[in-house]
N, C-alpha and C. Protein backbone atom coordinates (compact mmCIF):
# COMPACT_ATOMS: atom_id res chain seq x y z
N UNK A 1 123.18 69.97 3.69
CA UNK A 1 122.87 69.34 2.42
C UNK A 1 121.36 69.12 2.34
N UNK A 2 120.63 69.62 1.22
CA UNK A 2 119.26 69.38 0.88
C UNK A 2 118.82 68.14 0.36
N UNK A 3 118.09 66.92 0.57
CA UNK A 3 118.06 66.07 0.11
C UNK A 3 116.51 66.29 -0.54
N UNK A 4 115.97 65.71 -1.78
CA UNK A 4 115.20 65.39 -2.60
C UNK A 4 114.11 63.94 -1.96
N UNK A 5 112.77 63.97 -1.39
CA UNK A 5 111.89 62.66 -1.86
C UNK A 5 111.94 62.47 -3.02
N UNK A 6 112.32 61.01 -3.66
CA UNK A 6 111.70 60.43 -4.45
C UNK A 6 111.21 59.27 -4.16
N UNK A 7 111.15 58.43 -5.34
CA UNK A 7 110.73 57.15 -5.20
C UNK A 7 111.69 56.66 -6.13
N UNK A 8 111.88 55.11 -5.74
CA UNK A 8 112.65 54.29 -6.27
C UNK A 8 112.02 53.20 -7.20
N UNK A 9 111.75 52.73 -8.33
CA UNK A 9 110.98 51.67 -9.13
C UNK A 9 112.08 50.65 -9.22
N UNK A 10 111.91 49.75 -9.22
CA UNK A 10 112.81 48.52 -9.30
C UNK A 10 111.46 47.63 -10.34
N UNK A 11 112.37 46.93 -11.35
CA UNK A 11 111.62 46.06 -11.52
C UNK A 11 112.89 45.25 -12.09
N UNK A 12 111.87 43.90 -12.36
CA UNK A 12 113.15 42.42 -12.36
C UNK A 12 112.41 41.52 -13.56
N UNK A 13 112.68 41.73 -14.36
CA UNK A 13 112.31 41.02 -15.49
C UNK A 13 113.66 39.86 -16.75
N UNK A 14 112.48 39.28 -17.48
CA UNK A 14 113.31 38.51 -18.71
C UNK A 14 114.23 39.51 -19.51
N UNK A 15 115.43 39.07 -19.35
CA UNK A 15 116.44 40.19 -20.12
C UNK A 15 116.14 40.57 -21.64
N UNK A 16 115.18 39.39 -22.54
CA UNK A 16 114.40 40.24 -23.50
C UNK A 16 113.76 40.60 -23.72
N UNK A 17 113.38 41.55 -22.45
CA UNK A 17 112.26 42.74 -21.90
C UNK A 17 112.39 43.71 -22.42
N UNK A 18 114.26 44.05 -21.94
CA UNK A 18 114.87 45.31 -21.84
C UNK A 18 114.36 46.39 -23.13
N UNK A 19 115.09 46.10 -24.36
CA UNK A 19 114.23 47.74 -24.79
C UNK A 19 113.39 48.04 -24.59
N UNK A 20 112.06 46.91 -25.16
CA UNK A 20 110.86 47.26 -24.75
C UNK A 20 110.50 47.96 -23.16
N UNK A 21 110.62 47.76 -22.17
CA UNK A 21 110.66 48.45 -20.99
C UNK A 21 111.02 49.73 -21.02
N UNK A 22 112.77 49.75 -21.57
CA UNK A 22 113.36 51.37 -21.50
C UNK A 22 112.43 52.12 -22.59
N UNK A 23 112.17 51.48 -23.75
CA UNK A 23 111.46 52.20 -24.24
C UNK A 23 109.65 53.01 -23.45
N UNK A 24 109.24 51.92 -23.16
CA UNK A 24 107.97 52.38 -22.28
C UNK A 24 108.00 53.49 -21.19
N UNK A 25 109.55 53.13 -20.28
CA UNK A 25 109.73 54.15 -19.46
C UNK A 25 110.13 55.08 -19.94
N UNK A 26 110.69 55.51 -21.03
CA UNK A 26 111.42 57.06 -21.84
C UNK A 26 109.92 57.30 -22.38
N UNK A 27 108.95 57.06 -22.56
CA UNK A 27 107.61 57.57 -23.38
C UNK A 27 106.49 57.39 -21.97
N UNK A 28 106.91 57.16 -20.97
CA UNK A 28 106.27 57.62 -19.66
C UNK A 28 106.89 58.54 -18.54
N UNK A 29 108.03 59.56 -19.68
CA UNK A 29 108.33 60.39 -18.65
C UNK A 29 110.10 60.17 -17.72
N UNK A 30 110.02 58.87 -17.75
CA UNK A 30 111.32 58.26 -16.77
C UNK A 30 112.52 59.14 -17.21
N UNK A 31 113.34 60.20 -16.36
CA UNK A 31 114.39 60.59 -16.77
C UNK A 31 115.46 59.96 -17.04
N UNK A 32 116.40 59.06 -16.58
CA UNK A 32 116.92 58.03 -16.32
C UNK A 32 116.75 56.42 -16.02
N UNK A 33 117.60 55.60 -15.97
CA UNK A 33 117.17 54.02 -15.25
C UNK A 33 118.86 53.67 -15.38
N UNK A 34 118.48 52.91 -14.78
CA UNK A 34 119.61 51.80 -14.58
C UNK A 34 119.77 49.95 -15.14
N UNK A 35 120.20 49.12 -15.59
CA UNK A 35 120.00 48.44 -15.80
C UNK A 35 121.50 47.40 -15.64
N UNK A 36 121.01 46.61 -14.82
CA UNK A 36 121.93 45.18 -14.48
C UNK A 36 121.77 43.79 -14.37
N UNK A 37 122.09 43.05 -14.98
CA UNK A 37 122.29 41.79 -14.60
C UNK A 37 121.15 41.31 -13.28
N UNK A 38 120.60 40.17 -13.22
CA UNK A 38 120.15 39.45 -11.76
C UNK A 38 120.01 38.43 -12.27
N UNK A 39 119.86 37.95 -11.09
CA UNK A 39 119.69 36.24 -11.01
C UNK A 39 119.21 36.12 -9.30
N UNK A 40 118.21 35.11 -9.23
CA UNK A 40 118.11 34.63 -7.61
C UNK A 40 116.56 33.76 -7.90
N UNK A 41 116.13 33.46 -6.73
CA UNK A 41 114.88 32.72 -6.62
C UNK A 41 113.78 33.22 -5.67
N UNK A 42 112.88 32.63 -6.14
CA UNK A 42 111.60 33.19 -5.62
C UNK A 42 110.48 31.90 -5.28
N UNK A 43 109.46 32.44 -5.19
CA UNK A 43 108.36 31.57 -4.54
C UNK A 43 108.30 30.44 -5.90
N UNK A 44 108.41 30.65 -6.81
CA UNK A 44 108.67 29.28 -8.01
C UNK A 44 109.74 28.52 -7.97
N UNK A 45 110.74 29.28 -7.34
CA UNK A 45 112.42 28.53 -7.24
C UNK A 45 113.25 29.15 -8.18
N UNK A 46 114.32 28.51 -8.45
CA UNK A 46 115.39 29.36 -9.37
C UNK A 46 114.97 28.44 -10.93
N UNK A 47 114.93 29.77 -11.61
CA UNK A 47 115.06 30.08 -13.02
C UNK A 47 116.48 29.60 -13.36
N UNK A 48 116.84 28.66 -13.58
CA UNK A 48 117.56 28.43 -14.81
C UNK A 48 118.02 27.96 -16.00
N UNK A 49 118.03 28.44 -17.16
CA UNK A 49 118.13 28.18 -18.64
C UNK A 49 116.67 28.46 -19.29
N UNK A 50 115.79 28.21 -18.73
CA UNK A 50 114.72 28.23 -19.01
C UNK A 50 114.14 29.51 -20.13
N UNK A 51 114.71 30.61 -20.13
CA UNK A 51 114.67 31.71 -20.92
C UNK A 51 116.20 31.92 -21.52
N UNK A 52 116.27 32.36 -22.27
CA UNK A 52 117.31 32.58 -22.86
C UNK A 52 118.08 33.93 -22.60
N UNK A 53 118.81 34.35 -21.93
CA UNK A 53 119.17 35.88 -21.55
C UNK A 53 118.85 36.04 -20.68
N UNK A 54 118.67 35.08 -19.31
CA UNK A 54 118.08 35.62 -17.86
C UNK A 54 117.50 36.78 -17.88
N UNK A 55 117.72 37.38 -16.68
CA UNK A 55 116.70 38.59 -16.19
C UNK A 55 117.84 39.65 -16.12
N UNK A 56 117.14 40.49 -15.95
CA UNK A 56 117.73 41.91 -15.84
C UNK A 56 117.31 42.53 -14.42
N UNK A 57 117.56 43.80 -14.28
CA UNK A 57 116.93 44.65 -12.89
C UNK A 57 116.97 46.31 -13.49
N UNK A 58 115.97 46.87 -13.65
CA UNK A 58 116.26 48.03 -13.83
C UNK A 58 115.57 49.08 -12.51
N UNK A 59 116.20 49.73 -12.39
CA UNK A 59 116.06 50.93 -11.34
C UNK A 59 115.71 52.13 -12.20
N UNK A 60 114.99 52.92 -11.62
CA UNK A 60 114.40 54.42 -12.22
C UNK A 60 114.13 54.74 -10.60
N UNK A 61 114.79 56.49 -10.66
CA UNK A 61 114.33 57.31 -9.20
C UNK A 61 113.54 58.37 -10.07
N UNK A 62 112.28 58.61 -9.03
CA UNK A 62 111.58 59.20 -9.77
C UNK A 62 110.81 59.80 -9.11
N UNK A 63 109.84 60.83 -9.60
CA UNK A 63 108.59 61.56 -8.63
C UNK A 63 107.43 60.94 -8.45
N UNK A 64 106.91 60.94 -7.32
CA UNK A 64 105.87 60.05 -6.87
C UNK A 64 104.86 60.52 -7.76
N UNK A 65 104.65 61.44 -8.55
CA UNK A 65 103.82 61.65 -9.39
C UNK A 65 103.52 60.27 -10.38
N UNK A 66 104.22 60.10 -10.98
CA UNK A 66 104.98 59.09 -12.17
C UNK A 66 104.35 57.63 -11.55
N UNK A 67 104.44 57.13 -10.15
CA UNK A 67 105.10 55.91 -9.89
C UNK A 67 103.77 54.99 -10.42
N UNK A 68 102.51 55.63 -10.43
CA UNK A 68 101.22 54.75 -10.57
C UNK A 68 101.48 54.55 -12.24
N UNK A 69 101.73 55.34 -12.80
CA UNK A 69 101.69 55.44 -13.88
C UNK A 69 102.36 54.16 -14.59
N UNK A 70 103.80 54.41 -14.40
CA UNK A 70 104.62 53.13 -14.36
C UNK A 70 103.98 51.74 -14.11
N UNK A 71 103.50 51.44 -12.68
CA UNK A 71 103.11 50.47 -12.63
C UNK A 71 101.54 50.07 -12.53
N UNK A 72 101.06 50.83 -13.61
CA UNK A 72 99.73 50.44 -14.38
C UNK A 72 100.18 50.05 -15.72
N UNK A 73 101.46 50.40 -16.23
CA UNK A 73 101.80 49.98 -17.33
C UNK A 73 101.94 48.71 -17.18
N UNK A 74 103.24 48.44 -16.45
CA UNK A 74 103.79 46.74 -15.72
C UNK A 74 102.45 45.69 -15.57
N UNK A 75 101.60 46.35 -15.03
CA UNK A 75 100.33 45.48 -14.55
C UNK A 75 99.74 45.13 -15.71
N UNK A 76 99.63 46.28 -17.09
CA UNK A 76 98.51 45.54 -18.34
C UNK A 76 99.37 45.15 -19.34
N UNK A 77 100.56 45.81 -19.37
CA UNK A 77 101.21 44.91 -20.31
C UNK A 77 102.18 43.68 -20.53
N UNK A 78 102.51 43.60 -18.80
CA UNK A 78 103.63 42.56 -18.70
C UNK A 78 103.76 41.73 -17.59
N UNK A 79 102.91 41.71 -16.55
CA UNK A 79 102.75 41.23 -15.63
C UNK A 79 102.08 39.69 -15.84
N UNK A 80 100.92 40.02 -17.05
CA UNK A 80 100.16 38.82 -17.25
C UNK A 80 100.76 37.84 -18.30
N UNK A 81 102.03 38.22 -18.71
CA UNK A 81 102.46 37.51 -20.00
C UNK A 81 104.19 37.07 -20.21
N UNK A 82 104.28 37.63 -18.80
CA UNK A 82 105.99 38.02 -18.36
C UNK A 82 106.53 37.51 -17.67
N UNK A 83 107.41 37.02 -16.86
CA UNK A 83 108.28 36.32 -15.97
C UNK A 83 108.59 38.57 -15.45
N UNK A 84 108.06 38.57 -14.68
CA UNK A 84 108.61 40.38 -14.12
C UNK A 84 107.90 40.80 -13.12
N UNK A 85 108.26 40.82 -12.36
CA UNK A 85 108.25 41.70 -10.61
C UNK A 85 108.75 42.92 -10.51
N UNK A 86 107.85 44.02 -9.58
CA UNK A 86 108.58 45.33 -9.38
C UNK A 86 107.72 45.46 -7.86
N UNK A 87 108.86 46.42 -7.62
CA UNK A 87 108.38 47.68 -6.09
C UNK A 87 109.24 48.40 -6.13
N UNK A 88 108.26 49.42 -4.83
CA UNK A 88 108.91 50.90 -4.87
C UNK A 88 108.93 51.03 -3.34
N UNK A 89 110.52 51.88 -3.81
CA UNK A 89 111.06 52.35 -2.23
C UNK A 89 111.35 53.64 -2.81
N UNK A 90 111.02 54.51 -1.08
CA UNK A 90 111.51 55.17 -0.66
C UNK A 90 112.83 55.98 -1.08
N UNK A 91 113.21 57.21 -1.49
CA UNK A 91 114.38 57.22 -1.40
C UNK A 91 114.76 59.24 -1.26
N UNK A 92 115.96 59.08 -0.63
CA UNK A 92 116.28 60.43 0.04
C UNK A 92 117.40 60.79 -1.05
N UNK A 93 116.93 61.82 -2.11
CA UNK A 93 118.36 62.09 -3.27
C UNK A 93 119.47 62.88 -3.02
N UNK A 94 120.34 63.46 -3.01
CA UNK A 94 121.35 64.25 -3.94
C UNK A 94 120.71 64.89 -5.26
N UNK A 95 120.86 66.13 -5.08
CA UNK A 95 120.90 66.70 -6.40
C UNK A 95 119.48 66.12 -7.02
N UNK A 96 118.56 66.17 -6.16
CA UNK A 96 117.26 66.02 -6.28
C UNK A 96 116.66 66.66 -7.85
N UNK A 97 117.04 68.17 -8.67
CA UNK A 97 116.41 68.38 -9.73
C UNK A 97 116.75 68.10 -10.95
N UNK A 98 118.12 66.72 -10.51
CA UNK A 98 118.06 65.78 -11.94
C UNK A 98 117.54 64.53 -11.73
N UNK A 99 115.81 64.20 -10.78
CA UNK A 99 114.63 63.44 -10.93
C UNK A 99 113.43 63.98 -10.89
């Protein structure tokens, strides 16, 4: 079995992020994403009620080409104004030339 490098984008944002995001990532290329539900705590503590629609998590696997790109977006448009965290892992695909 041939496996594919990619990269993995995770990011964790206010759930009324979401279009806006999918939209940014479909006009930067992103073939796919994923998007689910989260909840948990961090170095501020747990978020709750405080936003309306918690957070979300979206996943995109992707070519390391892409990944700066992505998160130069995250960094000027939403990082400074956003409740949203991301990183990138590693990842070994399947069927690598649908990323």
């Amino acid at each position: 079995m041939e496996l594919s490098a990619r990269k993995v984008v995770t990011i964790v944002a206010e759930a009324a992020l979401e279009s806006r995001l999918v939209a940014d990532l479909q006009k930067l290329g992103v073939p796919g994403y994923t998007v689910s539900p989260a909840h948990g705590a961090g170095v501020r503590g747990q978020r709750e009620g405080d936003i309306e629609g918690g957070n979300i998590r979206i996943e995109a696997v992707v070519k390391d080409d892409i990944v700066d790109t992505i998160l130069e977006r995250l960094q000027t448009h939403y990082f400074p104004h956003y409740a949203c965290v991301a990183w990138v892992s590693d990842a070994a695909i399947v069927r690598g030339e649908h990323f």
